[in-house]
N, C-alpha and C. Protein backbone atom coordinates (compact mmCIF):
# COMPACT_ATOMS: atom_id res chain seq x y z
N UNK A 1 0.82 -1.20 0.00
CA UNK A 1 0.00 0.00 0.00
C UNK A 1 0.86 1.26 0.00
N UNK A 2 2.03 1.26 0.83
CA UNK A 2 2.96 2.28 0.45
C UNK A 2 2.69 3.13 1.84
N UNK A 3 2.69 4.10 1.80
CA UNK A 3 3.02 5.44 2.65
C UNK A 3 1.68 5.92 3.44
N UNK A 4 1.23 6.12 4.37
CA UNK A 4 -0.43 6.77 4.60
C UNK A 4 0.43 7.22 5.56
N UNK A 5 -0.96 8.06 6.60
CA UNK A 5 -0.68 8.82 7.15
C UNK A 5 -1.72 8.94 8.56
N UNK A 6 -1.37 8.78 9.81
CA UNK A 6 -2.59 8.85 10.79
C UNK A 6 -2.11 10.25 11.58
N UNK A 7 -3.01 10.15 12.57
CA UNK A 7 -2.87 11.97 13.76
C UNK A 7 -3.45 11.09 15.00
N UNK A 8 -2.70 11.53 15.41
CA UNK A 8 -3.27 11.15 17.15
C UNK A 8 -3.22 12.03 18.29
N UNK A 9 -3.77 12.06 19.26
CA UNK A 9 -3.22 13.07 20.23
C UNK A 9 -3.50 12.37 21.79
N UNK A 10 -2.31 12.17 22.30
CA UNK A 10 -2.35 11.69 23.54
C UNK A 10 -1.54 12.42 24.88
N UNK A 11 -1.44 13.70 25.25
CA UNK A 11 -1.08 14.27 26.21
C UNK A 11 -0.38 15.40 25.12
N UNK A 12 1.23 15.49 25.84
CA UNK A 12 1.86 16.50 25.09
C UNK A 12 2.70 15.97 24.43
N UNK A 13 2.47 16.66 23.05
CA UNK A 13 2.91 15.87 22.14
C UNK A 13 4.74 15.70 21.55
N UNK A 14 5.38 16.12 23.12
CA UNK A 14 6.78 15.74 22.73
C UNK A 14 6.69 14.22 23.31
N UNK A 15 6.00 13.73 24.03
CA UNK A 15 5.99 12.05 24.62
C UNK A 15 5.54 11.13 23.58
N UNK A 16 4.53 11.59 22.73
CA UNK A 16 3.97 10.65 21.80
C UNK A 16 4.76 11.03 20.81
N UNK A 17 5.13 12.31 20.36
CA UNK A 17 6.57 12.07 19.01
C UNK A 17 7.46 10.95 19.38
N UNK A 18 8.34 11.35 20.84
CA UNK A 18 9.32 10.50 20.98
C UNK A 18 9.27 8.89 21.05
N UNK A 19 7.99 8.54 21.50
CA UNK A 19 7.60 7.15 21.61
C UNK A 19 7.44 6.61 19.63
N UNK A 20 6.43 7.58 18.81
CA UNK A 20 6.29 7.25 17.36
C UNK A 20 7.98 6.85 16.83
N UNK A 21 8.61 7.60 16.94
CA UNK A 21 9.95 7.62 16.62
C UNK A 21 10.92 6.64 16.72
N UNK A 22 10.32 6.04 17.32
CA UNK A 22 10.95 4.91 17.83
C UNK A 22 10.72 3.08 16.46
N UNK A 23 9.35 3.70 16.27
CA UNK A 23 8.75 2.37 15.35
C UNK A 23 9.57 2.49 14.38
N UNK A 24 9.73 1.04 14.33
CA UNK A 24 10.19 0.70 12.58
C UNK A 24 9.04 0.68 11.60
N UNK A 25 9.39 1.43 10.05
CA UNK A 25 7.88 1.56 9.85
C UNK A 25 7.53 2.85 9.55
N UNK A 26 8.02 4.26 11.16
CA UNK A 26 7.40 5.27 10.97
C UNK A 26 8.61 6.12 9.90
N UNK A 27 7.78 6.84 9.63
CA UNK A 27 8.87 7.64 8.03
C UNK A 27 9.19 8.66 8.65
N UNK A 28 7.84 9.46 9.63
CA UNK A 28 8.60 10.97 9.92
C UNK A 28 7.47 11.16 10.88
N UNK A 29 7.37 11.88 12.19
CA UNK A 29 6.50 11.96 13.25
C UNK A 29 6.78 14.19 13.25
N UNK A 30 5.57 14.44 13.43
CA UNK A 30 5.19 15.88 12.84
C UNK A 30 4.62 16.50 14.35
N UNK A 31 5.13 16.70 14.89
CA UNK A 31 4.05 17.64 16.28
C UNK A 31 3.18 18.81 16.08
N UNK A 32 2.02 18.78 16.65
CA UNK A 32 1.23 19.89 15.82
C UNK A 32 0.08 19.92 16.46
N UNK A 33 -0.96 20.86 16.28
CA UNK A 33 -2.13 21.20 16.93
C UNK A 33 -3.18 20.65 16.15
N UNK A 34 -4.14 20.15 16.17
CA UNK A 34 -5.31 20.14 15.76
C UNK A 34 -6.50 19.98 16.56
N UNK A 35 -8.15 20.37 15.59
CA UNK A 35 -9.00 20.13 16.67
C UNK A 35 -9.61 21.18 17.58
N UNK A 36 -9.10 22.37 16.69
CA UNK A 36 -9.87 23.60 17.26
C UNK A 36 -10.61 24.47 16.53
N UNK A 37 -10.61 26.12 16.96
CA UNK A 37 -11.12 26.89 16.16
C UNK A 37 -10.40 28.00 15.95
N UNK A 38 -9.38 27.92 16.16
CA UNK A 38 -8.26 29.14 15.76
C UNK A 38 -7.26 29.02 14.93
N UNK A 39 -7.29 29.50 13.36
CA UNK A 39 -6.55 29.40 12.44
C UNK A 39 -4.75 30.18 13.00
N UNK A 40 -4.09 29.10 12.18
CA UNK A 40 -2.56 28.81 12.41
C UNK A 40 -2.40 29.74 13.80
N UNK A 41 -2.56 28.83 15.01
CA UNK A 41 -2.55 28.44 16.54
C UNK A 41 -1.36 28.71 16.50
N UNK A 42 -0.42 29.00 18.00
CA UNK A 42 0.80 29.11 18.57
C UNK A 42 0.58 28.12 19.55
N UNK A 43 2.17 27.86 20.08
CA UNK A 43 2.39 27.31 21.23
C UNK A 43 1.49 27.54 22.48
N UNK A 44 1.89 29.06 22.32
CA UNK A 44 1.59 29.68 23.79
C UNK A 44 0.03 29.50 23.41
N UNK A 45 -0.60 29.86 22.53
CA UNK A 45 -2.07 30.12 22.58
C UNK A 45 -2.57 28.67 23.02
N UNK A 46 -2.16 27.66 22.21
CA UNK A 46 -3.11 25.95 22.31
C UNK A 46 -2.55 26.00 24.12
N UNK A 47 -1.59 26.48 25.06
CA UNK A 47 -1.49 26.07 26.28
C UNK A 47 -2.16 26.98 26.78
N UNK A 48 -2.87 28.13 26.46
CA UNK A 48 -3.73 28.85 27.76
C UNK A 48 -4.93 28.10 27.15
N UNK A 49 -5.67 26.57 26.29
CA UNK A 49 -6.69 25.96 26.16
C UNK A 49 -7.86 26.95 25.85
N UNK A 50 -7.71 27.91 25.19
CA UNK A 50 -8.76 28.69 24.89
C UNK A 50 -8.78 28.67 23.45
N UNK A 51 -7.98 27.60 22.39
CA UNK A 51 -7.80 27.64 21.28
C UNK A 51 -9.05 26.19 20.36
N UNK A 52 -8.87 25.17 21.57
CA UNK A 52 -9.91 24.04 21.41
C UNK A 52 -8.96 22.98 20.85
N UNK A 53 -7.75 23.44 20.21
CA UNK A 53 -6.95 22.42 19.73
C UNK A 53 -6.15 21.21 20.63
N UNK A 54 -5.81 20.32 20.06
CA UNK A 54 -5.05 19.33 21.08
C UNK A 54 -3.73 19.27 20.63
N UNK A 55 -3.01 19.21 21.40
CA UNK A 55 -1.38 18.79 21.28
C UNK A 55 -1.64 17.51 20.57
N UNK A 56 -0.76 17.27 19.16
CA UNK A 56 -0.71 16.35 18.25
C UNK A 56 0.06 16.04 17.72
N UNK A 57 0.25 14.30 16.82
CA UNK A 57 1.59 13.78 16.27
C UNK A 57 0.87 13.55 14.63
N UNK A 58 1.50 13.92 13.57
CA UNK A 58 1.20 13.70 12.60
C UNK A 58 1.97 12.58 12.02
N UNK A 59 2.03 11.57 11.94
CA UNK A 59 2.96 10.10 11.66
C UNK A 59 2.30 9.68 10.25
N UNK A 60 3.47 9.85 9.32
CA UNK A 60 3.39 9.10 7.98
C UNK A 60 4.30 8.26 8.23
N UNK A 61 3.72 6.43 7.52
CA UNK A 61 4.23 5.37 8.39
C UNK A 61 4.18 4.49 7.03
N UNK A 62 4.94 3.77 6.78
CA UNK A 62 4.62 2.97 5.93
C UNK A 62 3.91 1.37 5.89
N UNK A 63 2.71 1.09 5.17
CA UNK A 63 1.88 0.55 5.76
C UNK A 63 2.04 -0.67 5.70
N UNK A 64 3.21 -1.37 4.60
CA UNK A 64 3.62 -2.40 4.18
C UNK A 64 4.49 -2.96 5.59
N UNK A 65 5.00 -2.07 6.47
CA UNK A 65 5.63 -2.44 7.60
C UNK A 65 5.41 -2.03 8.95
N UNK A 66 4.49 -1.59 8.83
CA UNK A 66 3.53 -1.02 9.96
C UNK A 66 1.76 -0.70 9.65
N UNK A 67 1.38 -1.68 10.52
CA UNK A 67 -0.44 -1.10 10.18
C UNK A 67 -1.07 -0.34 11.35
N UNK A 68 -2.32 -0.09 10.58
CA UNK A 68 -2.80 1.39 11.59
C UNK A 68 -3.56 0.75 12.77
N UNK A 69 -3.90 -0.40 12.90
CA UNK A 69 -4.16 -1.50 14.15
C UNK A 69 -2.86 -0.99 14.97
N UNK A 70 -2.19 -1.32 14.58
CA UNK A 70 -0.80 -1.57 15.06
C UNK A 70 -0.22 -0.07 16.05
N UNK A 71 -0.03 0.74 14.67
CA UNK A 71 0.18 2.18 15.73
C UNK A 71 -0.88 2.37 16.81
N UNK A 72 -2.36 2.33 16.38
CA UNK A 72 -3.62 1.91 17.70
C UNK A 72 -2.77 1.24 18.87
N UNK A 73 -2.55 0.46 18.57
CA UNK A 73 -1.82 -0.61 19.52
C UNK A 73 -1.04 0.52 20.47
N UNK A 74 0.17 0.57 19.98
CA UNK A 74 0.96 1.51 20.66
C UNK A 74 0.35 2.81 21.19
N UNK A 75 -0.57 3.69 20.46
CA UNK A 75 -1.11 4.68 21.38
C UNK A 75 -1.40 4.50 22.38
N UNK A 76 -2.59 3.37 22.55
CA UNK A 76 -3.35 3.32 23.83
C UNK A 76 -2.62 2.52 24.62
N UNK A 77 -0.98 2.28 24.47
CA UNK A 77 -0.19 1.16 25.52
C UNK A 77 0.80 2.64 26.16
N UNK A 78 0.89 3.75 25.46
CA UNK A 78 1.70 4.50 25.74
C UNK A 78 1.44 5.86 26.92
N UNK A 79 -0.26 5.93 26.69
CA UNK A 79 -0.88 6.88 27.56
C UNK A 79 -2.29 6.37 28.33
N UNK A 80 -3.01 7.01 28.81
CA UNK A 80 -3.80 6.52 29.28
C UNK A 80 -5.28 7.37 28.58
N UNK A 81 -5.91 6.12 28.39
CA UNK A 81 -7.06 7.13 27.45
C UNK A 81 -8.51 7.27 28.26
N UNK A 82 -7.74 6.96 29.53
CA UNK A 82 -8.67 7.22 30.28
C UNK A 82 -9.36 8.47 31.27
N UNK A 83 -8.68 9.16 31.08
CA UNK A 83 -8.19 10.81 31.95
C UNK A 83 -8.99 11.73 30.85
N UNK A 84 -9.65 12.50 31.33
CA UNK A 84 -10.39 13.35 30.59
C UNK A 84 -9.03 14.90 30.61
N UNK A 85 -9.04 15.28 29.06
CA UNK A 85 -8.09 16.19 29.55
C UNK A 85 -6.56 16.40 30.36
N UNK A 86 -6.17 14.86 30.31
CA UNK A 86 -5.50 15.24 31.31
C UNK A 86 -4.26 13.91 30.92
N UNK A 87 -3.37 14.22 31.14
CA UNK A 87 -1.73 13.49 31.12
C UNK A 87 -1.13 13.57 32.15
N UNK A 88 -0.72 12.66 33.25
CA UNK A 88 -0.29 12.76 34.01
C UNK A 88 0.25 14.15 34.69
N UNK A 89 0.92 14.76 34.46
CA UNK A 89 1.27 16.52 35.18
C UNK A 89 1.26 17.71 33.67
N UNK A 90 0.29 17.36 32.97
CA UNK A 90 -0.09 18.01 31.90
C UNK A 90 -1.64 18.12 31.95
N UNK A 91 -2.62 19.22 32.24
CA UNK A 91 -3.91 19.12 32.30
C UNK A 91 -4.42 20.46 31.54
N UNK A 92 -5.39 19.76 31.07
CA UNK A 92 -6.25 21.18 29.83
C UNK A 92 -6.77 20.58 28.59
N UNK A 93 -7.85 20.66 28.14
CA UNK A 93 -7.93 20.15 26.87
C UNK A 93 -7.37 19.78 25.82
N UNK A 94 -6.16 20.78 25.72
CA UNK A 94 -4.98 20.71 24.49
C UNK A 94 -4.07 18.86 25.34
N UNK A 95 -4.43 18.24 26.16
CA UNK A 95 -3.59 17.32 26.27
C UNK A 95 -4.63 16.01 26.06
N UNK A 96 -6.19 16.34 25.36
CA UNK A 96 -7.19 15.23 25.68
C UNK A 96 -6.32 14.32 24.63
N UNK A 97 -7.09 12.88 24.86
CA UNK A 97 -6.75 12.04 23.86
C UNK A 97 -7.77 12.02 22.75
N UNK A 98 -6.85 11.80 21.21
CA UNK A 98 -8.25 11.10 20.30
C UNK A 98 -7.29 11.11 19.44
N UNK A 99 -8.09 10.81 18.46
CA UNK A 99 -7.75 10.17 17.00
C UNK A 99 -8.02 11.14 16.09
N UNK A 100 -7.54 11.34 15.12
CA UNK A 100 -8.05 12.45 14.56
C UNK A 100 -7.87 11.61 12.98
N UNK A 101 -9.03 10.72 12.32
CA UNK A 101 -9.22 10.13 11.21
C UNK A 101 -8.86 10.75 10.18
N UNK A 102 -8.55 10.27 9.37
CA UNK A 102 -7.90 10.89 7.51
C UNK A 102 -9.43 10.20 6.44
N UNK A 103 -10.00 9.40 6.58
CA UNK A 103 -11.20 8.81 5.80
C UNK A 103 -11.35 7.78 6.75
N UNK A 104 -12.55 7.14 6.16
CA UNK A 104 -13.66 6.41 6.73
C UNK A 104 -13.13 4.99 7.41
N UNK A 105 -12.28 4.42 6.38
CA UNK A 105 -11.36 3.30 7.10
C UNK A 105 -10.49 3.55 7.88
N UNK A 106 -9.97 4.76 8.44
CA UNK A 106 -9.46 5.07 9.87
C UNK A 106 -10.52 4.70 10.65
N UNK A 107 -11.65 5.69 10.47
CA UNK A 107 -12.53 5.62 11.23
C UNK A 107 -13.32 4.50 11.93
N UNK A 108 -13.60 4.03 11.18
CA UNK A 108 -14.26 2.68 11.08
C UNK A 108 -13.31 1.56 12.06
N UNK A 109 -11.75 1.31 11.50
CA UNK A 109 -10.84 1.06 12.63
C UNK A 109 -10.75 1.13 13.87
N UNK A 110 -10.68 2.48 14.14
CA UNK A 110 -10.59 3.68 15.47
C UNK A 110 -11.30 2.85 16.52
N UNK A 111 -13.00 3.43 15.81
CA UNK A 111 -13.90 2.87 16.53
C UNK A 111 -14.19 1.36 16.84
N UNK A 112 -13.62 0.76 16.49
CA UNK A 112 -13.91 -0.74 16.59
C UNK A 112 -12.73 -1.57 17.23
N UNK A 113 -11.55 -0.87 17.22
CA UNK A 113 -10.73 -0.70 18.16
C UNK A 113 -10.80 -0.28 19.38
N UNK A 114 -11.67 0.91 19.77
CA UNK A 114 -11.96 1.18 20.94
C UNK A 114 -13.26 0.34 21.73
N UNK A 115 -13.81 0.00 20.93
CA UNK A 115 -15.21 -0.87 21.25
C UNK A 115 -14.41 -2.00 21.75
N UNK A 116 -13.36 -2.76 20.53
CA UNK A 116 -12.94 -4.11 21.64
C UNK A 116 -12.06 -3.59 22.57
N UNK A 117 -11.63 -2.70 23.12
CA UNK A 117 -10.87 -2.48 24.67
C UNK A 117 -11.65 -2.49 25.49
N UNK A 118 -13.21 -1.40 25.24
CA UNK A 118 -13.71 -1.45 26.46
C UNK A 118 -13.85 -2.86 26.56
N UNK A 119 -14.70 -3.74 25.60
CA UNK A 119 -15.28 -5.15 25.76
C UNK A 119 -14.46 -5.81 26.58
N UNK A 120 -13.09 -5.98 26.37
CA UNK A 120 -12.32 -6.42 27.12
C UNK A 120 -12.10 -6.16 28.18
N UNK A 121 -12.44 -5.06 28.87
CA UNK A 121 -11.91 -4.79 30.22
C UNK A 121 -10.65 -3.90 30.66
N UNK A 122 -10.15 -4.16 29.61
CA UNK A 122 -8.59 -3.70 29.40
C UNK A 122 -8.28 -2.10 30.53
N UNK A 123 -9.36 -1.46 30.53
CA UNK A 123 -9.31 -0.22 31.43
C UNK A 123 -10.00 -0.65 32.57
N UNK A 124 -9.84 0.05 33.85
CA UNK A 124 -11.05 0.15 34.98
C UNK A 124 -12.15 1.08 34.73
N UNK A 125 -11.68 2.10 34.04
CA UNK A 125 -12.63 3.29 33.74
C UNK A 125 -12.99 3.07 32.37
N UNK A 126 -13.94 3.66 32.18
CA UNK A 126 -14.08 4.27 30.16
C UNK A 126 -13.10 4.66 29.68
N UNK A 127 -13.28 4.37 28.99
CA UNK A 127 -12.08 5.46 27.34
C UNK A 127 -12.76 6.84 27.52
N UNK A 128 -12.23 7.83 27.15
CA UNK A 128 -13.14 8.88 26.29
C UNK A 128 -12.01 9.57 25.67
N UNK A 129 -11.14 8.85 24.97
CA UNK A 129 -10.01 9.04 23.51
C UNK A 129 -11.83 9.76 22.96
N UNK A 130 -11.52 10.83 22.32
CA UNK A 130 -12.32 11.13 21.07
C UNK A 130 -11.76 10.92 20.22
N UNK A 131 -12.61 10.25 18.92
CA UNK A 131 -12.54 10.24 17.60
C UNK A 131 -13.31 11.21 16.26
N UNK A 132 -12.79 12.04 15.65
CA UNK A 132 -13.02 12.84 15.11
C UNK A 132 -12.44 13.00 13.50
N UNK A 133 -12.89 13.39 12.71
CA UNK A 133 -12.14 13.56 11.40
C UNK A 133 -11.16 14.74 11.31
N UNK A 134 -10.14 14.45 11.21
CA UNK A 134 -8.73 15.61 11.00
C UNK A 134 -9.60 16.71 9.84
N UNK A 135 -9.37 18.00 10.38
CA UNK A 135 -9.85 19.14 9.21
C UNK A 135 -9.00 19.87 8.80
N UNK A 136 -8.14 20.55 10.08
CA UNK A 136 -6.64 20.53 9.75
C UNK A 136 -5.35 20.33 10.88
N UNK A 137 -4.12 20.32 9.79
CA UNK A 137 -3.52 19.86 11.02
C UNK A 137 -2.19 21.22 11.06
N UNK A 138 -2.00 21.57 11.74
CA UNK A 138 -1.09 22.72 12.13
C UNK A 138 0.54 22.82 12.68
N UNK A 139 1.52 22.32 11.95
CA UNK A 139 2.73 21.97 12.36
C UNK A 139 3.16 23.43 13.27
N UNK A 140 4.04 22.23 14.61
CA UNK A 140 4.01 23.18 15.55
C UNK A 140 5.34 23.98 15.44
N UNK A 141 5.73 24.99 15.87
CA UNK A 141 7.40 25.88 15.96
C UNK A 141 8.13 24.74 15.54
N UNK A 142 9.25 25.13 15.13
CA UNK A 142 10.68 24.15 14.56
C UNK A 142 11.07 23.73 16.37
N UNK A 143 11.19 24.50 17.42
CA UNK A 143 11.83 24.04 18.79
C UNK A 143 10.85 23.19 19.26
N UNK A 144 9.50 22.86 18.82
CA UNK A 144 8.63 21.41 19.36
C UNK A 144 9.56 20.46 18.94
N UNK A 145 9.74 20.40 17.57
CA UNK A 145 9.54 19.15 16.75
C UNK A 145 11.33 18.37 16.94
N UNK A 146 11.25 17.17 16.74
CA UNK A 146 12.14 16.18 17.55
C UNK A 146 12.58 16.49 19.16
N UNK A 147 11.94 17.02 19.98
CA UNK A 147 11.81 17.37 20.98
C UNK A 147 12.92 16.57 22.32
N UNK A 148 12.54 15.32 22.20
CA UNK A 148 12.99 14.40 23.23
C UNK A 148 14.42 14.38 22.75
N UNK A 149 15.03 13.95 21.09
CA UNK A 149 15.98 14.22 20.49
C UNK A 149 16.56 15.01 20.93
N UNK A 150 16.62 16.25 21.02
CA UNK A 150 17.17 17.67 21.28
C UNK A 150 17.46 17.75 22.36
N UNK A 151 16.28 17.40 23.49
CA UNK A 151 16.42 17.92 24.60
C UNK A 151 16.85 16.41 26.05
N UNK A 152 17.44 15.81 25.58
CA UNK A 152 17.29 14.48 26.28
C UNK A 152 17.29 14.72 28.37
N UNK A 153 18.07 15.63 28.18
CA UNK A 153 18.53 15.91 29.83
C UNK A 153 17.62 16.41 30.24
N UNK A 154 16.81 17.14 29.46
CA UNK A 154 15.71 18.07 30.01
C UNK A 154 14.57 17.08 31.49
N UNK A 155 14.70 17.38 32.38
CA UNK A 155 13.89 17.13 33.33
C UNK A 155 12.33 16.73 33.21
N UNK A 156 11.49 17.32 32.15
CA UNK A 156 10.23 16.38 31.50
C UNK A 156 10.82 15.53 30.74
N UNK A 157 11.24 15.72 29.75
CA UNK A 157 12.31 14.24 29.13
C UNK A 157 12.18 13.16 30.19
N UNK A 158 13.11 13.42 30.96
CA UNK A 158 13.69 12.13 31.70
C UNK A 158 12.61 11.40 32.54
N UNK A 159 11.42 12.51 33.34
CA UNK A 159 10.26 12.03 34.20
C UNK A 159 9.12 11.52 33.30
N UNK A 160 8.78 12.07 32.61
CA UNK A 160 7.68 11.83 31.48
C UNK A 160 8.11 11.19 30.47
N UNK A 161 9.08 11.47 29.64
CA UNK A 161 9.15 10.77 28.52
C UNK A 161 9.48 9.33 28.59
N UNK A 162 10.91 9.19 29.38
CA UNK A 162 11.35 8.22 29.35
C UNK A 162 10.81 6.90 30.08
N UNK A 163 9.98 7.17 30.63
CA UNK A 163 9.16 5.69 31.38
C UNK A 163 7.79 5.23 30.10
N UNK A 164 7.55 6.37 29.59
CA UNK A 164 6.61 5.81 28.30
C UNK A 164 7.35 4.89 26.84
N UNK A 165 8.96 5.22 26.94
CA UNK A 165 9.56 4.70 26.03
C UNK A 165 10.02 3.26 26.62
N UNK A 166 10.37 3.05 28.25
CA UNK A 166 10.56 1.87 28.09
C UNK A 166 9.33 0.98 28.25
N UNK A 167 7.98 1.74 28.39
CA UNK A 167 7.29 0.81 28.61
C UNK A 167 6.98 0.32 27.14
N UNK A 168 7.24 0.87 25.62
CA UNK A 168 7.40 0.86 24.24
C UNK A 168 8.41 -0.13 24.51
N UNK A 169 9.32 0.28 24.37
CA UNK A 169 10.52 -1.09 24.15
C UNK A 169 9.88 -2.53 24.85
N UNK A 170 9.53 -2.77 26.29
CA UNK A 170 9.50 -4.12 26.96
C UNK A 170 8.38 -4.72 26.49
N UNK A 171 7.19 -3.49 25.44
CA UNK A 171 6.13 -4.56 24.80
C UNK A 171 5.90 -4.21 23.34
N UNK A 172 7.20 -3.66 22.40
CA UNK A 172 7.17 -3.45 21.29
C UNK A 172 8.33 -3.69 20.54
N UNK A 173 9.41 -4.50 21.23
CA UNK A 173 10.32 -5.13 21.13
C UNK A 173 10.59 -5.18 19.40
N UNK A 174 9.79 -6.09 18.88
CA UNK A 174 10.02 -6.67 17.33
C UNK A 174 9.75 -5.53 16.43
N UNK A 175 8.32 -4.22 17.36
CA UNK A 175 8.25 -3.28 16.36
C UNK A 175 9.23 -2.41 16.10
N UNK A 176 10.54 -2.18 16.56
CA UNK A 176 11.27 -0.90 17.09
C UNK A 176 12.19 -0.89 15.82
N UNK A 177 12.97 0.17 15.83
CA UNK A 177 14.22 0.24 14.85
C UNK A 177 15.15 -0.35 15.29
N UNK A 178 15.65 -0.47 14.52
CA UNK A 178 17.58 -1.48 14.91
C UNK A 178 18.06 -0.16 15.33
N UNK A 179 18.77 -0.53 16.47
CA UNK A 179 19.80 0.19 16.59
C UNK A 179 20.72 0.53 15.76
């Protein structure tokens, strides 16, 4: 199938770049806003949450070696889609979770993906990941993007990021890049 493209948004989106980044598979992971009502959004604006947008990863992945089950997979193993608004020491709308669909077979996926978690049990609480159709997506400042890369020492790095990456590595083992 070649190259597609999904959006997700699960807290702030230097944790879910750095975790995407990691797959073998992904081509290029994009940080960015979507999901609001304020044309080409800032940093500062999507964090005072008066913008409606969510902190977001734009991941073009190639599908022949990665499927969109699959990245599913990894989202909901990486954050919790259970927190309304809220990421562990990140809270405000701009950190809700969801999906943000490209056409109907995302969609259709998404949702039927989230239907068998709850079925399963898999949470104590509900989901409330929203699922929504991407309208647009808003690449964020050049100092978001490869974030964890750049900034490794940085003190959210090391508390936040890095316990979401090994919990990626100890159950995504076969998906990851070679060293």
């Amino acid at each position: 199938m070649g190259e597609s493209v999904a959006t997700v948004a699960g807290g702030c989106f230097w944790c879910i770049e750095a975790v995407f980044e990691e797959l073998d598979g992904v081509v290029d992971v994009t940080s960015g806003y979507c999901g609001g009502h304020v044309e080409e959004p800032t940093y500062e604006a999507v964090c005072s949450g008066e913008t409606g947008h969510a902190e977001a990863v734009r991941l073009t992945y190639d599908d022949d070696r990665l499927s969109y089950p699959k990245l599913l997979e990894v989202f909901f193993t990486v954050h919790d889609p259970t927190t309304l608004n809220r990421q562990g020491p990140d809270v405000g709308s701009q950190y809700r979770s969801a999906i943000f669909y490209h056409d109907e077979r995302q969609r259709e996926i998404a949702e039927s993906f989230v239907a068998d978690l709850e079925q399963s049990g898999a949470y104590e609480d509900p989901i409330v990941t929203e699922i929504e159709p991407l309208e647009t997506f808003y690449e964020a400042e050049p100092g978001h993007q490869d974030y964890y890369e750049n900034n490794p020492e940085n003190r959210y790095c090391t508390v936040t990021i890095e316990p979401k990456l090994a919990k990626l590595r100890e159950r995504f083992e076969a998906e990851l890049r070679a060293p």
